[in-house]
C-alpha atoms as a PDB file:
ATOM      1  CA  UNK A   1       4.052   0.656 -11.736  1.00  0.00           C
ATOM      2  CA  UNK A   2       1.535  -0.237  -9.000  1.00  0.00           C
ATOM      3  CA  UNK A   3       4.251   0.125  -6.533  1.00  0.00           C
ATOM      4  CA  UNK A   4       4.353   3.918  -7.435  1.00  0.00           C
ATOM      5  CA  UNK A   5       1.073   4.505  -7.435  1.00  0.00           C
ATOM      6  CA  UNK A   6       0.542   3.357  -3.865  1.00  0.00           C
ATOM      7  CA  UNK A   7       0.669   4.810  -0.476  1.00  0.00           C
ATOM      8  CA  UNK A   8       2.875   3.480   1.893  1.00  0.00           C
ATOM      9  CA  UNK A   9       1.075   4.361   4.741  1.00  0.00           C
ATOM     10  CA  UNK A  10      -3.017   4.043   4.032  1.00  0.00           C
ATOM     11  CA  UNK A  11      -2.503   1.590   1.085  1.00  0.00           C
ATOM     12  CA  UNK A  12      -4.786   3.511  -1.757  1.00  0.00           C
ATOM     13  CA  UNK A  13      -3.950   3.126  -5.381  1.00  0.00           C
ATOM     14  CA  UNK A  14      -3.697   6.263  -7.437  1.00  0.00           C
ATOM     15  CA  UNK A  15      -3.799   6.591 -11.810  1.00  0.00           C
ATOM     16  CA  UNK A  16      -0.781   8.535 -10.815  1.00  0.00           C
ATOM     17  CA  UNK A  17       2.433   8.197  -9.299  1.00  0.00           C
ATOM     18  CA  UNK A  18       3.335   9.110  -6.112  1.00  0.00           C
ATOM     19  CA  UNK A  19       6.506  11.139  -4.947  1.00  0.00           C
ATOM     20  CA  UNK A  20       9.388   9.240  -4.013  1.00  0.00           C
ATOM     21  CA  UNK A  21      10.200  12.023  -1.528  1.00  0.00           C
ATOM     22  CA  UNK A  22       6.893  11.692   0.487  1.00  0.00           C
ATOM     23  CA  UNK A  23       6.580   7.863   0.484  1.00  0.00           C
ATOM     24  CA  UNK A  24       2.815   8.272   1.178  1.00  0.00           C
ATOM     25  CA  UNK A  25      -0.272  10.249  -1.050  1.00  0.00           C
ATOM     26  CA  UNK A  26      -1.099  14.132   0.564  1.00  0.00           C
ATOM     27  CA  UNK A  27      -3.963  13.241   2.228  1.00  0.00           C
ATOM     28  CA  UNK A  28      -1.829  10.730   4.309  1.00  0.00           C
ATOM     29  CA  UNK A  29       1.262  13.401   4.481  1.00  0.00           C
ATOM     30  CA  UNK A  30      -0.257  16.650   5.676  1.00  0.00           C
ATOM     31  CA  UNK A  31      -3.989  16.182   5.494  1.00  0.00           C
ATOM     32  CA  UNK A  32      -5.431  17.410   2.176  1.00  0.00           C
ATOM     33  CA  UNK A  33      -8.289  15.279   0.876  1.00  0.00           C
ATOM     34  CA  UNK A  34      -7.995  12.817  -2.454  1.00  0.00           C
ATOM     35  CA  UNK A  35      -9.439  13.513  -5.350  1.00  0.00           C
ATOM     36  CA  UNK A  36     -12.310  10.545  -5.564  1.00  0.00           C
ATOM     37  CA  UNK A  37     -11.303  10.499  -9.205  1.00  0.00           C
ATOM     38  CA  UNK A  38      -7.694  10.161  -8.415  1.00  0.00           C
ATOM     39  CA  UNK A  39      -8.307   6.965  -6.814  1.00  0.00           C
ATOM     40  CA  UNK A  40      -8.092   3.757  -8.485  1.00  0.00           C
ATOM     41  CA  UNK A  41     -11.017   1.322  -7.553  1.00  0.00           C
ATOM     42  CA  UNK A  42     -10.187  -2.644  -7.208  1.00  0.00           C
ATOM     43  CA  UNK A  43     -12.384  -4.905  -8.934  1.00  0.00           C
ATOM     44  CA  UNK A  44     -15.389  -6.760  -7.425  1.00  0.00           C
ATOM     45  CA  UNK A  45     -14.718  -9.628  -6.194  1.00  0.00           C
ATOM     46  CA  UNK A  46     -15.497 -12.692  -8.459  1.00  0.00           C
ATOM     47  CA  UNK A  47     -18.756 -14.591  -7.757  1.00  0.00           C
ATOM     48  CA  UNK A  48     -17.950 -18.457  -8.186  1.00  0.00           C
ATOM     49  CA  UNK A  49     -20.772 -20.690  -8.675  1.00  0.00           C
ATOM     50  CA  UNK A  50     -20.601 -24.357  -8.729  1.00  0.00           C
ATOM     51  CA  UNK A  51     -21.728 -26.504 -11.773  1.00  0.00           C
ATOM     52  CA  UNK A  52     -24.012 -28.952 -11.857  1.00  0.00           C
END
């Protein structure tokens, strides 16, 4: 499923899928801006401490 929520081109994950047809999200294809609630937002990173 991540693979169709993708863009092929500018790499942002989506909570939907993306047209075959276009291969890329709109905003990479003609311009129009994402929805900031479209986008899917990774994780931060994890914070490794040593132990003592």
């Amino acid at each position: 499923m991540a693979a169709r929520q993708t863009c092929g081109q500018c790499r942002k994950r989506f909570y939907i899928c993306l047209s075959k047809k276009l291969d890329c999200c709109l905003e990479c294809f003609d311009g129009t801006p994402a929805d900031p609630s479209s986008l899917m937002t990774l994780p931060a990173p994890a914070v490794h401490r040593p132990t003592a």
